[in-house]
Protein backbone atom coordinates (compact mmCIF):
# COMPACT_ATOMS: atom_id res chain seq x y z
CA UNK A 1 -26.19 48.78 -21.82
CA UNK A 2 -25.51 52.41 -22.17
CA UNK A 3 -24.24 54.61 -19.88
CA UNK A 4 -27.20 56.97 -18.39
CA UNK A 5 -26.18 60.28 -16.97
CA UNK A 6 -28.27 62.83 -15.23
CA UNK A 7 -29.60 65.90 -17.32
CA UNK A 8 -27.92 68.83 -17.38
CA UNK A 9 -27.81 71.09 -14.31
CA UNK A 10 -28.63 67.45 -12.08
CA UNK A 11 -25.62 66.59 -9.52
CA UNK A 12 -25.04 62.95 -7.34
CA UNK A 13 -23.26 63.03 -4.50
CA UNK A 14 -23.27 61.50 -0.64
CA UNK A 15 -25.90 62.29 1.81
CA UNK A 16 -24.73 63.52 5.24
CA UNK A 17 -27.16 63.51 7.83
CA UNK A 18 -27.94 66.81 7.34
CA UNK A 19 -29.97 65.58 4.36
CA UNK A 20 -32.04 63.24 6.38
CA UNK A 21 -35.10 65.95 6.61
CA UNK A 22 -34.73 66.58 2.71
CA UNK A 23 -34.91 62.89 2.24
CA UNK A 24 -37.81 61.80 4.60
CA UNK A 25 -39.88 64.28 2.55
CA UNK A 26 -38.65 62.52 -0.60
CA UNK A 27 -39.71 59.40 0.20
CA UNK A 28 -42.93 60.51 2.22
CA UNK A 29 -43.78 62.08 -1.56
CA UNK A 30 -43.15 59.08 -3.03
CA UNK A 31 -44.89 57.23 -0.50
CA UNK A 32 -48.31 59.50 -1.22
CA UNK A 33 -47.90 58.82 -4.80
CA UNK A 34 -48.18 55.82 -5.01
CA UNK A 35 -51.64 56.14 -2.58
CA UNK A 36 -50.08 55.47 0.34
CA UNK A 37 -49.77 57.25 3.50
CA UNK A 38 -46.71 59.36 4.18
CA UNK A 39 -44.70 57.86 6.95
CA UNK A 40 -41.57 58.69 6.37
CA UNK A 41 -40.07 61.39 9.01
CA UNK A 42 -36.71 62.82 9.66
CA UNK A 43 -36.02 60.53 12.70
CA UNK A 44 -37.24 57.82 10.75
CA UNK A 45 -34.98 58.05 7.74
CA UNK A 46 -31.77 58.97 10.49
CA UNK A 47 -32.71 56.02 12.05
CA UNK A 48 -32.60 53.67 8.69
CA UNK A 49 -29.20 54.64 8.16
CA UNK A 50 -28.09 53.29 11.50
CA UNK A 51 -25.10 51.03 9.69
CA UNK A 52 -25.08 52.47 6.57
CA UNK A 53 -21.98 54.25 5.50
CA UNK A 54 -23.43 57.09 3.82
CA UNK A 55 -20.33 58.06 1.88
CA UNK A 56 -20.10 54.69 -0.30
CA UNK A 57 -23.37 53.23 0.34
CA UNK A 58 -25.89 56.36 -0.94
CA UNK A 59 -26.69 58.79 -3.46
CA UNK A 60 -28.69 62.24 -3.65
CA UNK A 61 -29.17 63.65 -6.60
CA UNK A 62 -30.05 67.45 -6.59
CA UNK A 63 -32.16 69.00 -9.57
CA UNK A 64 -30.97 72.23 -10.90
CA UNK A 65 -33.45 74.28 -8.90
CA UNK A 66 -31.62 72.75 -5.70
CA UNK A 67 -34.66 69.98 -4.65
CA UNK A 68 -33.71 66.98 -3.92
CA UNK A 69 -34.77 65.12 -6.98
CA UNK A 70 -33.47 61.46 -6.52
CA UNK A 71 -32.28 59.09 -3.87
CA UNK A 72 -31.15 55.55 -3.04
CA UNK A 73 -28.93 53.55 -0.79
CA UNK A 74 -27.98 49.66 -0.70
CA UNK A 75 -28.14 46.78 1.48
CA UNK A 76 -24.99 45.00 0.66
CA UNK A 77 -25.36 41.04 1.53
CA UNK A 78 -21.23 39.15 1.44
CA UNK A 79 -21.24 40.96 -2.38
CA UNK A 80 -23.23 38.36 -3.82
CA UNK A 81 -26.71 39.69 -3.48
CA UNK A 82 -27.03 43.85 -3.25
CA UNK A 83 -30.52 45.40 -3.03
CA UNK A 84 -30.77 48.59 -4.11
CA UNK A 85 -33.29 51.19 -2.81
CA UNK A 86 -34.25 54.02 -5.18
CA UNK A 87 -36.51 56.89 -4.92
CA UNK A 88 -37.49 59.61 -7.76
CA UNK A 89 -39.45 62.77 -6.52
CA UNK A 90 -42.75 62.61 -8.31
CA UNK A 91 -42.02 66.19 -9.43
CA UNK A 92 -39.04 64.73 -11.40
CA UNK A 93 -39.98 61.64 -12.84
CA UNK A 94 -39.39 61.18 -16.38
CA UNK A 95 -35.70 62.67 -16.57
CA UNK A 96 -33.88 59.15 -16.17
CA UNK A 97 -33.37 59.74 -12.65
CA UNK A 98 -34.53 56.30 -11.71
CA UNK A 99 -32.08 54.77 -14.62
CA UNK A 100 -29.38 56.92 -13.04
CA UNK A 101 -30.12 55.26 -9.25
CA UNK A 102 -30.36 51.65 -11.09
CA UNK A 103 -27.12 52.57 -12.72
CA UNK A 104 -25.54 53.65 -9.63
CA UNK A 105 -26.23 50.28 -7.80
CA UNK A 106 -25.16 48.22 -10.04
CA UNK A 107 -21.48 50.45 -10.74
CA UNK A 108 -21.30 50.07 -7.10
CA UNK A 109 -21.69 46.03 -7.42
CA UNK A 110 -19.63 45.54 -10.25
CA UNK A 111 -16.67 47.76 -8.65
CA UNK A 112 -16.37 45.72 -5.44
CA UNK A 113 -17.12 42.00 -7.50
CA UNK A 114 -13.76 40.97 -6.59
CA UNK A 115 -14.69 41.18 -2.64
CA UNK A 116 -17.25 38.35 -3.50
CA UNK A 117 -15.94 34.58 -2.82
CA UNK A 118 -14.23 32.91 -5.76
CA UNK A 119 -16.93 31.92 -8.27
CA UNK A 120 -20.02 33.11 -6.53
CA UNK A 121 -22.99 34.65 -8.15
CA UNK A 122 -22.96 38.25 -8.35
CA UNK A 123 -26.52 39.20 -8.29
CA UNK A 124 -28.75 43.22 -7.95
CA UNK A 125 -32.22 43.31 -6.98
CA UNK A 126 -34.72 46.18 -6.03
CA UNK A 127 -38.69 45.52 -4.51
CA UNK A 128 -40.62 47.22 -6.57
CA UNK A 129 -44.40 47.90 -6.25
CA UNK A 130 -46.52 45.94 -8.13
CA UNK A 131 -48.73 49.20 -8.96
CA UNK A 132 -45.73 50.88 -9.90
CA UNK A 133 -45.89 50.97 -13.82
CA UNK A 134 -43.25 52.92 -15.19
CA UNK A 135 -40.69 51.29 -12.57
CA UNK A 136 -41.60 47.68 -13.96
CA UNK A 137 -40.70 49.10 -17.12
CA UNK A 138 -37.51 50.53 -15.81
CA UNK A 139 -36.69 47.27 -14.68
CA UNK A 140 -37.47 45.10 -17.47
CA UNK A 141 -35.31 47.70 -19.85
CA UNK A 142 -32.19 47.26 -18.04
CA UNK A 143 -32.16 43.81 -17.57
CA UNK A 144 -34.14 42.95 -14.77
CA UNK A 145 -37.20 40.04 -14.15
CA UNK A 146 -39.49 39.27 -11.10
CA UNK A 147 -37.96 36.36 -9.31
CA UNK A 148 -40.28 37.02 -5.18
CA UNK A 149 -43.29 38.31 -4.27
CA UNK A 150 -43.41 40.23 -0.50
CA UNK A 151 -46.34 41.47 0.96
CA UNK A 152 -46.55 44.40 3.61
CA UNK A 153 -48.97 42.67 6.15
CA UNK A 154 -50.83 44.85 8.61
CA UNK A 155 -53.08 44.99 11.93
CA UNK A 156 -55.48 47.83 13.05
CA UNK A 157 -55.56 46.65 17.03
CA UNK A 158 -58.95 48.22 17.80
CA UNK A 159 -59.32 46.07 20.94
CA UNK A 160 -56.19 44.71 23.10
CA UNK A 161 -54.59 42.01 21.67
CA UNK A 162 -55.18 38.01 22.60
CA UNK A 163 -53.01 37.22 26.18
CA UNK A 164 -49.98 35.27 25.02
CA UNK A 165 -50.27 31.70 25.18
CA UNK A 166 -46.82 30.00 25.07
CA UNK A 167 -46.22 26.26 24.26
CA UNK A 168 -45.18 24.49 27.76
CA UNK A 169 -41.67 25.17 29.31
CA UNK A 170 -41.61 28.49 27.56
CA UNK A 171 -41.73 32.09 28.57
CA UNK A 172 -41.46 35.09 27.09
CA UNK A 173 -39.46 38.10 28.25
CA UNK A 174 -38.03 41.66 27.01
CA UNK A 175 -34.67 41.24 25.38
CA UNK A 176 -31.71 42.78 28.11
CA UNK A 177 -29.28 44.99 26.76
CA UNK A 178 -25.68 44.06 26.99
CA UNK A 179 -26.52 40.95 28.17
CA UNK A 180 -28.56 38.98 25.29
CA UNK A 181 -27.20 40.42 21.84
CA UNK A 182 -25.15 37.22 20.48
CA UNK A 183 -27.51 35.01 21.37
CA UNK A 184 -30.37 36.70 19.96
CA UNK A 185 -28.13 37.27 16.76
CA UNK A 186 -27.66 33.28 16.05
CA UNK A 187 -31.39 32.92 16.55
CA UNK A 188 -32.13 35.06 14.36
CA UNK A 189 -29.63 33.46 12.12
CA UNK A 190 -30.78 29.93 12.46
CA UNK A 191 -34.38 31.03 12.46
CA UNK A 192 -34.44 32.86 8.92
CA UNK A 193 -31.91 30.13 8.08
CA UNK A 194 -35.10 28.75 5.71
CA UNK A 195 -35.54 32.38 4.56
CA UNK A 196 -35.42 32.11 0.58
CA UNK A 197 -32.25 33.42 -0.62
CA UNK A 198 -30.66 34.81 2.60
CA UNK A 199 -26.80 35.00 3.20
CA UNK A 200 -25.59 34.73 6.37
CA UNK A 201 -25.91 37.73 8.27
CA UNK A 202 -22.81 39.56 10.02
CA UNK A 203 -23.57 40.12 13.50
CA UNK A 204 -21.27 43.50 13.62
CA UNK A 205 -23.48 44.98 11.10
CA UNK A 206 -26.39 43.41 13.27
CA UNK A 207 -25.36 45.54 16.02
CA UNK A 208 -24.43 48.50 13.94
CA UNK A 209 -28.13 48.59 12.70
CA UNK A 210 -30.20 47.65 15.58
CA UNK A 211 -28.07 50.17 18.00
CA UNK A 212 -31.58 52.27 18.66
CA UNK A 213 -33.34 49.57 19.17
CA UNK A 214 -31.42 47.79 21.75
CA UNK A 215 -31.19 51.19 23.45
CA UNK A 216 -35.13 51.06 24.72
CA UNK A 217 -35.94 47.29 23.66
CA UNK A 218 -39.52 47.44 25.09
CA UNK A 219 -40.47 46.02 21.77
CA UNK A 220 -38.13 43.09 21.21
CA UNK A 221 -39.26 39.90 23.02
CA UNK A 222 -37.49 36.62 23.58
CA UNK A 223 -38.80 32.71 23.75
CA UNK A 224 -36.85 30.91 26.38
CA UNK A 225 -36.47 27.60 26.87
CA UNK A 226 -37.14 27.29 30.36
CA UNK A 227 -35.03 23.31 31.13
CA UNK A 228 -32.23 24.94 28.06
CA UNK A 229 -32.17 28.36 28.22
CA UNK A 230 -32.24 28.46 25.01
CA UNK A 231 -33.73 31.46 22.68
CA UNK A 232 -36.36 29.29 21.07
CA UNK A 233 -37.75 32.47 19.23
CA UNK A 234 -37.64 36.27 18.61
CA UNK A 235 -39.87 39.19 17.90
CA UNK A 236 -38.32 42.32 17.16
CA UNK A 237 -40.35 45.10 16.70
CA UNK A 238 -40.32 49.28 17.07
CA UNK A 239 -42.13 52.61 16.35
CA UNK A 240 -42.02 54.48 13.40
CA UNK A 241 -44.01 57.51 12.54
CA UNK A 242 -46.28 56.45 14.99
CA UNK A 243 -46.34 52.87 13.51
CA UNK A 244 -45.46 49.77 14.81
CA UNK A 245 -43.01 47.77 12.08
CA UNK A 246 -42.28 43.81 13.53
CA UNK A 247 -39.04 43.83 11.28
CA UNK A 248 -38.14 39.96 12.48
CA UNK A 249 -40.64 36.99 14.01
CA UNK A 250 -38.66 33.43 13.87
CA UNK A 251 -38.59 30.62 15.74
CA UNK A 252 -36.05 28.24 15.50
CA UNK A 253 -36.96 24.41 14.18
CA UNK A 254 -36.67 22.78 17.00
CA UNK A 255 -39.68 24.94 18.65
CA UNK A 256 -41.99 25.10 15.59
CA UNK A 257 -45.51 23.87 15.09
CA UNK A 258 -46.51 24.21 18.54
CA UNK A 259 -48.45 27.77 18.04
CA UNK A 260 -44.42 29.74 19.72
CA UNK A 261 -45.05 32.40 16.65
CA UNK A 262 -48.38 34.11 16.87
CA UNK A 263 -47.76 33.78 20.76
CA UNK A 264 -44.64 35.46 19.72
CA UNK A 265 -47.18 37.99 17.72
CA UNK A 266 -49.50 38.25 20.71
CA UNK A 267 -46.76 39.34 22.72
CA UNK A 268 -46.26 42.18 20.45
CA UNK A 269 -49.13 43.43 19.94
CA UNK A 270 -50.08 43.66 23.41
CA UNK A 271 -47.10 46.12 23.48
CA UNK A 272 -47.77 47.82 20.90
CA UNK A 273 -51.39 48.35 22.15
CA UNK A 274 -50.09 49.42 25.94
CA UNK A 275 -48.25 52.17 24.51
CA UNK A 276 -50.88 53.48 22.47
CA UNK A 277 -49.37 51.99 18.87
CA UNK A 278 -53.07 51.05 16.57
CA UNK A 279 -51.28 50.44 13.33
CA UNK A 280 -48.81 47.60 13.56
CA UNK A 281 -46.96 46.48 9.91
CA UNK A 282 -44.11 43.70 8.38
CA UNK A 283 -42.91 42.38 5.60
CA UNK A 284 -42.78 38.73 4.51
CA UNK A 285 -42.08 36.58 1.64
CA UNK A 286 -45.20 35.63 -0.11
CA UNK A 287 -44.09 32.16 -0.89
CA UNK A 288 -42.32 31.75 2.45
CA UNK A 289 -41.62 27.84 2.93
CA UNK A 290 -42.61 28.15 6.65
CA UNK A 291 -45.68 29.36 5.40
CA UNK A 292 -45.47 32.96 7.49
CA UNK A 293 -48.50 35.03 5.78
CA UNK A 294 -50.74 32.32 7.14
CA UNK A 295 -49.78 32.46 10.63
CA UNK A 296 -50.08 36.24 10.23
CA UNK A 297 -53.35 35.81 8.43
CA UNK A 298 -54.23 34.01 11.97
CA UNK A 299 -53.04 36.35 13.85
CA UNK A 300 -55.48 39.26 12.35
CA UNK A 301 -53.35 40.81 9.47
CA UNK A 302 -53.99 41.61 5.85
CA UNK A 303 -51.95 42.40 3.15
CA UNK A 304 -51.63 45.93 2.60
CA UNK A 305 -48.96 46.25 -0.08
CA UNK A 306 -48.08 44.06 -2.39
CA UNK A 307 -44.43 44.16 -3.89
CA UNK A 308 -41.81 42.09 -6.74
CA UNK A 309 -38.63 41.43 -6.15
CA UNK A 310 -36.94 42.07 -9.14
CA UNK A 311 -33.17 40.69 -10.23
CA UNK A 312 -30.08 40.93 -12.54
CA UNK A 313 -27.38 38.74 -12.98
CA UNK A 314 -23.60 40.85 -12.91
CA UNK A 315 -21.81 37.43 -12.76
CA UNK A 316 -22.80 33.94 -13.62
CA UNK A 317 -21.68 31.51 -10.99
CA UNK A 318 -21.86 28.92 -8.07
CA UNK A 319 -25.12 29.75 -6.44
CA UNK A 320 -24.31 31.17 -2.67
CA UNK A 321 -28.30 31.84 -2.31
CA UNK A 322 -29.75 29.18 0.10
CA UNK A 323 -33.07 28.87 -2.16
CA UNK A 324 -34.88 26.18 0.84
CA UNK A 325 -37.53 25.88 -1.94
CA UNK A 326 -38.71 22.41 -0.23
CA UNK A 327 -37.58 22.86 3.17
């Protein structure tokens, strides 16, 4: 494919976190284009690049008039699956900026290829709305084609929440700092081990991105075991703009089928409820094996965005992708 480069008088280079106001207001723009509400806020966007090492891991690009025109950043998963999250400013859409951030992410992939194990599948991906026109396009010109659906699912909590209901032998407590982080890592791990597509997490970079979080974990909640001791499940949630965002609910196999998760949800939202949090949001696969937009659908939430995961190949190979398609 040929190489895109930015217009004349465009620049790329790092972010700092000096940039993080210039970039909330980015992405809260391209938030309200797309009809959505702008959540995006400077504490916010410092807060998603807890982990992130902003001087390999991001681009800005600055228009000649000194906006900030374009951005995106990566999640990088063992070098065998990167997704790459890119945003054009509605004011400069049509210039090839969104080529350029495409471009970008995959340079980055195919300049690091070696790091991947021997003969692995080398593989890009960005979620792209499924409203979102022009960046289908985008996608399907360089390369790309749907391989997931994910759904944003969300609760309005106009009247407190169900009381939690736990299976027998289990409680549920607040996750303590400095005292519960490993173990709450390998449940998590063995939880989303059925997760379509997921490598193994890396519980440094676990820490590295959940460091606010653990801080003031009022919002992450624990399943124990009570004749184990055992994690049985997790829900980790926080506050964003004012939002509540559940960004993990698993319970490990062991524990399923005996109602742990939306007790797990229950838990949750009569948190987020106590501290004055209406608007309470997450993101799951839409063909999830463990059947997860059900429970939620159970639980009270809709789908309120509805997104394609969308995929290129850099490097044919042994398939490191757990696909748990009939798990």
């Amino acid at each position: 494919m040929p190489t895109v480069t930015l217009p004349q008088g465009y620049t790329a280079r790092p972010p700092t976190l000096a940039d993080a106001a210039a970039v909330a207001n980015l992405i809260a723009a391209c938030q309200q284009a797309t009809g959505d509400k702008a959540t995006m806020t400077t504490e916010e966007q410092a807060n998603d690049w807890q982990g992130l090492d902003l001087a390999d891991e991001a681009v800005l690009i600055t228009a000649p008039d000194g906006q900030i025109a374009g951005y995106a950043d990566l999640y990088n998963r063992r070098y065998v699956r990167v997704s790459v999250y890119g945003y054009t400013h509605p004011s400069y859409r049509g210039h090839g900026i969104g080529a350029y951030l495409a471009q970008w992410g995959e340079t980055w992939t195919r300049e690091r290829i070696g790091r991947a194990p021997t003969g692995a599948r080398v593989v890009v991906e960005q979620y792209i709305r499924t409203t979102n026109d022009s960046a289908i396009r985008l996608m399907q010109t360089r390369g790309y084609a749907p391989v997931r659906g994910i759904y944003v699912m969300a609760i309005t909590l106009d009247a407190p929440p169900p009381i939690p209901a736990p299976p027998a032998n289990i409680s549920i407590r607040a996750f303590i700092p400095g005292a519960d982080e490993r173990a709450t890592f390998d449940a998590v791990e063995e939880a989303f081990q059925d997760t379509w597509n997921r490598p193994p997490g890396i519980f440094e970079r676990w820490l590295a991105m959940t460091k606010i979080e653990r801080a003031d974990p009022g919002l992450w909640f624990l399943a124990i075991d009570q004749p184990t001791g055992e994690i049985a499940g997790v829900s980790l949630g926080k506050i964003a703009a004012g939002e509540g965002w559940i960004g993990a609910v698993g319970v490990r196999r062991p524990w399923r089928n005996r109602g742990l998760a939306l007790a797990l949800l229950h838990a949750t939202f009569a948190e987020y409820y106590r501290q004055g949090v209406r608007e309470v949001n997450l993101s799951v696969d839409a063909e999830s094996p463990t059947g997860a937009p059900r429970l939620y659908s159970r639980a009270g939430m809709r789908v309120a965005q509805s997104y394609a995961l969308y995929r290129t190949e850099l490097r044919a190979g042994t398939d490191l992708l757990p696909s748990h398609e009939s798990v």
